[in-house]
C-alpha atoms as a PDB file:
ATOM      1  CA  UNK A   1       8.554  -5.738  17.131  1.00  0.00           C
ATOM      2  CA  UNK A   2       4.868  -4.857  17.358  1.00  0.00           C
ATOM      3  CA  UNK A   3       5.453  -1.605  18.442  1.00  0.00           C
ATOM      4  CA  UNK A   4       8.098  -0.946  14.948  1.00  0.00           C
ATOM      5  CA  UNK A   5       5.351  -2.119  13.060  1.00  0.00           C
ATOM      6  CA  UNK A   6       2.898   0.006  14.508  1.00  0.00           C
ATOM      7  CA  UNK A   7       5.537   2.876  13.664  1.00  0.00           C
ATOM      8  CA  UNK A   8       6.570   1.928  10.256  1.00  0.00           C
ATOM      9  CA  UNK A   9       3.017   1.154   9.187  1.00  0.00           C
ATOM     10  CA  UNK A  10       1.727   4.824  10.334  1.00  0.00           C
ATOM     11  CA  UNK A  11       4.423   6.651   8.572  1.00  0.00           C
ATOM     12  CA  UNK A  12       3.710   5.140   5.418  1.00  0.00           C
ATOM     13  CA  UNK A  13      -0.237   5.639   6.074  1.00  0.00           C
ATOM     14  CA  UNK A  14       0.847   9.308   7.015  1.00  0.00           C
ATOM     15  CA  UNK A  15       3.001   9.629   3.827  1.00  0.00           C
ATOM     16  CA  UNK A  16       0.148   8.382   1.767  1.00  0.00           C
ATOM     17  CA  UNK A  17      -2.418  10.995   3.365  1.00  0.00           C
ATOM     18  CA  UNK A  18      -0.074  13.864   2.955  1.00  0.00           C
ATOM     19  CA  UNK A  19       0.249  12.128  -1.503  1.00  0.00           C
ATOM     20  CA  UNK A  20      -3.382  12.692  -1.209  1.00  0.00           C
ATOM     21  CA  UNK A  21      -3.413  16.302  -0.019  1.00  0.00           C
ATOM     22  CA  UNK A  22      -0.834  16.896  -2.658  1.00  0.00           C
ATOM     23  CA  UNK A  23      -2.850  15.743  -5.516  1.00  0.00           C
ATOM     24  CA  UNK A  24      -5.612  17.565  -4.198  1.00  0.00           C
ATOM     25  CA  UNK A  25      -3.957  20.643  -4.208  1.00  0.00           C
ATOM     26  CA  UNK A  26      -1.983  20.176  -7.214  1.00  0.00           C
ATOM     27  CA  UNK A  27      -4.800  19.245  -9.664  1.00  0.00           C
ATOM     28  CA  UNK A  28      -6.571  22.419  -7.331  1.00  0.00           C
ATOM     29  CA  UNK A  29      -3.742  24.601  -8.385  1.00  0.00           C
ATOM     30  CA  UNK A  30      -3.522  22.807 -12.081  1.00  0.00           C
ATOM     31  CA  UNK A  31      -6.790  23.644 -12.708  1.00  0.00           C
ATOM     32  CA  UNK A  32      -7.396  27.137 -11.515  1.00  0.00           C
ATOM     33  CA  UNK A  33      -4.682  28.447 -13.414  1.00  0.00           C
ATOM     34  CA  UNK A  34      -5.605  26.716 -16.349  1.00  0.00           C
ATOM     35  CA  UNK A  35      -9.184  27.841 -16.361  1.00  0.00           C
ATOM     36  CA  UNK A  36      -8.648  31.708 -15.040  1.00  0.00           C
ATOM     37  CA  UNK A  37      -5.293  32.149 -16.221  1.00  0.00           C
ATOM     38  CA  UNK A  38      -4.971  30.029 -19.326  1.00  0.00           C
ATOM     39  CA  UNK A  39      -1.438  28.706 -17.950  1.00  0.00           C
ATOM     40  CA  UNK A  40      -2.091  24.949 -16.714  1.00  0.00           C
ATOM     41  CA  UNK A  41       0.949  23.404 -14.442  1.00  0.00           C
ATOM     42  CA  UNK A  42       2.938  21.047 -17.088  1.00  0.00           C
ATOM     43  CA  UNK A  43       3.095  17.750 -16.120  1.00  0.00           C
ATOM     44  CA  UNK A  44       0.320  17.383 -13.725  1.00  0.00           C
ATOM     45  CA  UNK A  45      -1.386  14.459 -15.070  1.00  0.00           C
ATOM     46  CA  UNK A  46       2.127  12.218 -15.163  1.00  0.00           C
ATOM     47  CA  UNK A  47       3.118  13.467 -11.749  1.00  0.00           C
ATOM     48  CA  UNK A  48      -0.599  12.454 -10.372  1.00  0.00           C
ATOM     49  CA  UNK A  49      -0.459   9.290 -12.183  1.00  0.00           C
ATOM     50  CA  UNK A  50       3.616   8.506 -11.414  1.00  0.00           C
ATOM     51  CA  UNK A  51       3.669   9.952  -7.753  1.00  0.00           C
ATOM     52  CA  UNK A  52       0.681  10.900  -6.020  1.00  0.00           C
ATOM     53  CA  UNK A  53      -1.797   7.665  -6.991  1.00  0.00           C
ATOM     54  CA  UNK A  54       0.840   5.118  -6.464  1.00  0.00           C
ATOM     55  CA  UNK A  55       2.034   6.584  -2.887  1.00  0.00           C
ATOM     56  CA  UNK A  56      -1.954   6.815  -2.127  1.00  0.00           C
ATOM     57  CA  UNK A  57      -2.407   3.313  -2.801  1.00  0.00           C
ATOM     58  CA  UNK A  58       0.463   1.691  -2.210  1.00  0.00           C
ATOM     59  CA  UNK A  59       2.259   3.021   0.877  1.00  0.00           C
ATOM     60  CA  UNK A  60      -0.605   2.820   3.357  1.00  0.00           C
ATOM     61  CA  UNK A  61      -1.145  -1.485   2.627  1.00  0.00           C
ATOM     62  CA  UNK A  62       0.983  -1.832   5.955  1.00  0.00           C
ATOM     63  CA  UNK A  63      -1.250   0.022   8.173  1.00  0.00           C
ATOM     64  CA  UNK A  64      -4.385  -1.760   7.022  1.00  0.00           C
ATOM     65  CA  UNK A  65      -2.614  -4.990   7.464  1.00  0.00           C
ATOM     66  CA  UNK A  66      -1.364  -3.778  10.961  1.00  0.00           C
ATOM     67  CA  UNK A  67      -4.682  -3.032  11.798  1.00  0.00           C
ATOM     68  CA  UNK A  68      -6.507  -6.047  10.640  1.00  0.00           C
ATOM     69  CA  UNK A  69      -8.839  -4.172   8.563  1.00  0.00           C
ATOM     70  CA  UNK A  70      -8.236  -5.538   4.805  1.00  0.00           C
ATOM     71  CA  UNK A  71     -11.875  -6.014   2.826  1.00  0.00           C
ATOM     72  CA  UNK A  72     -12.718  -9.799   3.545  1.00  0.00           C
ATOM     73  CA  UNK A  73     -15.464 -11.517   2.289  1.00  0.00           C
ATOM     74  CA  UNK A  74     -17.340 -13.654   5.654  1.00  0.00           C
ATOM     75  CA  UNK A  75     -20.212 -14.938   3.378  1.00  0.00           C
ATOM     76  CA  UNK A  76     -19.631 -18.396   5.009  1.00  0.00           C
ATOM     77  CA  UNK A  77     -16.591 -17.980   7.699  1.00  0.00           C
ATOM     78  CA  UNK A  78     -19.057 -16.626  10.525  1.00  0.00           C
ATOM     79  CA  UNK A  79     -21.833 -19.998   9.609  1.00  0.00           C
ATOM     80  CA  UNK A  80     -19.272 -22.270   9.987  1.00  0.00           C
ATOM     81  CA  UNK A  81     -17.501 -23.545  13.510  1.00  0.00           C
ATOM     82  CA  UNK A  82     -15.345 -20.721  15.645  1.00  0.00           C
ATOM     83  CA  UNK A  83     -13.114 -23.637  16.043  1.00  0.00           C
ATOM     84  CA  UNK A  84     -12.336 -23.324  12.347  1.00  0.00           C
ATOM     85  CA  UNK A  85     -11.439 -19.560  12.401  1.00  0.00           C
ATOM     86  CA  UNK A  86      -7.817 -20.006  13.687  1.00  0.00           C
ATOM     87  CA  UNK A  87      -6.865 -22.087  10.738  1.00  0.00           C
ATOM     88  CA  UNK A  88      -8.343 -20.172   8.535  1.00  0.00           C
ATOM     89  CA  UNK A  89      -7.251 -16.840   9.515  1.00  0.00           C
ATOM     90  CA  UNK A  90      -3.810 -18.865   9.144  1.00  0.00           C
ATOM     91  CA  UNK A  91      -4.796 -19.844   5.846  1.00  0.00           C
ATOM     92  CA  UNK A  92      -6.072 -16.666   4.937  1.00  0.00           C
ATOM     93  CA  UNK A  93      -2.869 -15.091   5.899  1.00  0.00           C
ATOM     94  CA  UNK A  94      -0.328 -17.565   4.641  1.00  0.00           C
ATOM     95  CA  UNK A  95      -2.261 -16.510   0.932  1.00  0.00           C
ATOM     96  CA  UNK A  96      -2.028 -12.952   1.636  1.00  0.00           C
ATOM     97  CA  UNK A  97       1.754 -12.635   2.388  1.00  0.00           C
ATOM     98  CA  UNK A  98       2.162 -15.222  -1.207  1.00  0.00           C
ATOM     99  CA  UNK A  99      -0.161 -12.654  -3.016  1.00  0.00           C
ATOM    100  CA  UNK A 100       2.039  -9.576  -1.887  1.00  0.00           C
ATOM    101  CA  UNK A 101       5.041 -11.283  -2.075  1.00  0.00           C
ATOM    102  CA  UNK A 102       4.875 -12.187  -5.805  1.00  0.00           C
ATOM    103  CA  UNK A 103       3.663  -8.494  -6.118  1.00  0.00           C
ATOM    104  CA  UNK A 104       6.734  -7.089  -4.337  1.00  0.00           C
ATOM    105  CA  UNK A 105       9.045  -9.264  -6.275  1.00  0.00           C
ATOM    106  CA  UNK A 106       7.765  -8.589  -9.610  1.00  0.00           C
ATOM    107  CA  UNK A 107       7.442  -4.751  -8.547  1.00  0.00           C
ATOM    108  CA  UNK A 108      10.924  -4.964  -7.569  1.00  0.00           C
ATOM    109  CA  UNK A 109      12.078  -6.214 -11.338  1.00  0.00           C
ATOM    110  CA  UNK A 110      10.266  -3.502 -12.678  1.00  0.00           C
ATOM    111  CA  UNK A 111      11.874  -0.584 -10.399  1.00  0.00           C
ATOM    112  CA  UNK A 112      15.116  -1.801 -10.858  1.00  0.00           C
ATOM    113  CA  UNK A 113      14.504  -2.385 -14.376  1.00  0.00           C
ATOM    114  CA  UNK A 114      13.383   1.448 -14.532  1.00  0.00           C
ATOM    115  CA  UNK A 115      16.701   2.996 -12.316  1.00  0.00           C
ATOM    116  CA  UNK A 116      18.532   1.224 -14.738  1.00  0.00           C
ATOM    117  CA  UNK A 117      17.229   2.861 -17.952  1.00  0.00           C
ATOM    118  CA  UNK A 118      16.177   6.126 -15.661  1.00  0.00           C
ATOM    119  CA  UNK A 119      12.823   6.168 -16.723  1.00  0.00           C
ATOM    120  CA  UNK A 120      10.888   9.467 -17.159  1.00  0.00           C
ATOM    121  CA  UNK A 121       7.930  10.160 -19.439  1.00  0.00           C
ATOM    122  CA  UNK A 122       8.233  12.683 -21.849  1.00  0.00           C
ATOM    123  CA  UNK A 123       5.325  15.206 -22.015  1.00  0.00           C
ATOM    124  CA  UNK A 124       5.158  18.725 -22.181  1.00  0.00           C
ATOM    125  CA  UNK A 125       7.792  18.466 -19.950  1.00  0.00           C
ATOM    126  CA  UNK A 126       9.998  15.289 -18.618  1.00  0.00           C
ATOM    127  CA  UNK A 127       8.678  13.775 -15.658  1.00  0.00           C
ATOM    128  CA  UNK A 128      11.356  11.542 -14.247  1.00  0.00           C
ATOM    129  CA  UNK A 129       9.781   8.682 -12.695  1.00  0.00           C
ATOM    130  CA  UNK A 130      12.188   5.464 -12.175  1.00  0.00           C
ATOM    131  CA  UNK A 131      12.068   6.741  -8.146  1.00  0.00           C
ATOM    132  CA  UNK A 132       8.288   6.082  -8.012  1.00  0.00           C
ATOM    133  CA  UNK A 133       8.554   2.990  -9.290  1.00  0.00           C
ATOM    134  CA  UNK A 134       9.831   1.765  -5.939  1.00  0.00           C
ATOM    135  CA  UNK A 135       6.760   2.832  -4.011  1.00  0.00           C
ATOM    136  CA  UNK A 136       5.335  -0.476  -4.693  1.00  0.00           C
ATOM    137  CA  UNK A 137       7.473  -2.946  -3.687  1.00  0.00           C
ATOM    138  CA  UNK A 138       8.236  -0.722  -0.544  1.00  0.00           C
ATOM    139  CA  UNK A 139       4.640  -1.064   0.429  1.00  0.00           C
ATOM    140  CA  UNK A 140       4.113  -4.192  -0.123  1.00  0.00           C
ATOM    141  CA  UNK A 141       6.875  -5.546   1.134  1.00  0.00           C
ATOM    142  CA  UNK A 142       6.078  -3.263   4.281  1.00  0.00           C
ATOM    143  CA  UNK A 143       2.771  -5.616   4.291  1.00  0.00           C
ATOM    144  CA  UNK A 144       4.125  -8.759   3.938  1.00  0.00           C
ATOM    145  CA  UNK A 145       5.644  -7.628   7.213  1.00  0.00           C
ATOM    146  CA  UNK A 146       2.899  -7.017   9.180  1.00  0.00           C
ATOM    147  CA  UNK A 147       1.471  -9.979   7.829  1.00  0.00           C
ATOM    148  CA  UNK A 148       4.289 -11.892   8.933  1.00  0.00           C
ATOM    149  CA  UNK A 149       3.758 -10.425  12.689  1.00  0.00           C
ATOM    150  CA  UNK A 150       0.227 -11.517  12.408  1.00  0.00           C
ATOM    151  CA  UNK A 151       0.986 -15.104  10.932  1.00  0.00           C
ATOM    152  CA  UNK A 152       2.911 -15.208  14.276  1.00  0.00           C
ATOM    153  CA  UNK A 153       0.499 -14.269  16.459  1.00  0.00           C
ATOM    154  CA  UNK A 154      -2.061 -16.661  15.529  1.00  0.00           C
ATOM    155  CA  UNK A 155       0.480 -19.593  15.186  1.00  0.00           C
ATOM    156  CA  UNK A 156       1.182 -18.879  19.308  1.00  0.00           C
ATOM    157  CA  UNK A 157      -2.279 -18.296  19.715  1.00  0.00           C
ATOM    158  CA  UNK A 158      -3.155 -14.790  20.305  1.00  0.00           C
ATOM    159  CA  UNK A 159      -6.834 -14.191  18.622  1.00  0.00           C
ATOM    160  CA  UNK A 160      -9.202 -11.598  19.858  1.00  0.00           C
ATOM    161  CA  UNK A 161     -12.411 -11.624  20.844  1.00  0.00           C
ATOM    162  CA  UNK A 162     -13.609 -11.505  16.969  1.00  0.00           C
ATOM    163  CA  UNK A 163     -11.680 -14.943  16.138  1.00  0.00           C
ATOM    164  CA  UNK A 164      -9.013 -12.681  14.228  1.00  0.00           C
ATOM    165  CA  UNK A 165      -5.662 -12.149  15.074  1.00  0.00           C
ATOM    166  CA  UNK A 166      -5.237  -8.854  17.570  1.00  0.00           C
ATOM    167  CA  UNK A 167      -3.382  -5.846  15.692  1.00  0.00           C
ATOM    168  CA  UNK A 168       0.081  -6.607  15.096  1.00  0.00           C
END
């Protein structure tokens, strides 16, 4: 199961890297043509905004979990006991996987709400955009996943050497 996780998470990581590189060159391409050839790609700013940013945020929130590497805040969690840091890495992570949940399952209402009424935006050109709506909830429900894996490991007792749960 670790080893799926491992998987899953890097695809998604990878498919947010190669959204990034996309942007890049898009906006690249969107701009150059604009500036030197007066003929800008239509659309770029909804297909960044729908597509690109949301798979660059999004998709990759299973690796970081995998890896134990989300931004935490030890102002007082290294002062206080290292007999403490089990539960509240368990605490820590029980709030996590509620957080993403409730993001996953109101993400969820909103994509299906959006396949329903096949959403686009209309722009210079129509940008369909119901499909990207389901970016979200796939990557954080990818999360809640790994989090899940790592709420296991620390309920059987498997922390590292840092008091954290080891990589899922």
């Amino acid at each position: 199961m670790k080893k799926a996780s491992d998987t899953l998470a890097s695809a998604l990581a990878y498919i947010a890297g190669l959204s990034l590189v996309l942007m890049m060159v898009h906006v690249t391409m969107d701009v150059v043509l604009k500036y030197f050839f007066r003929q800008p790609i239509p659309g770029t700013a909804e297909v960044v905004a729908a597509y690109y940013m949301i798979g660059t945020v999004f998709l990759p929130l299973a690796y970081i979990e995998v890896h134990n590497r989300p931004i935490m805040v030890e102002l007082f969690y290294d002062r206080l006991p290292k007999a403490m840091h089990p539960l509240l890495d368990t605490v820590a992570t029980l709030l996590s996987i509620g957080f993403y949940a409730f993001l996953a399952w109101q993400s969820t209402k909103i994509a299906l709400g959006a396949l329903e009424n096949r959403e686009y935006i209309d722009g210079l050109v129509k940008v369909v955009v119901w499909p990207s709506r389901f970016l979200i909830p796939l990557g954080l429900v990818a999360a809640c996943a790994a989090l899940l894996l790592r709420l296991l490991m620390l309920l059987t007792g498997r922390p590292t050497e840092h008091g954290h749960a080891e990589p899922v």
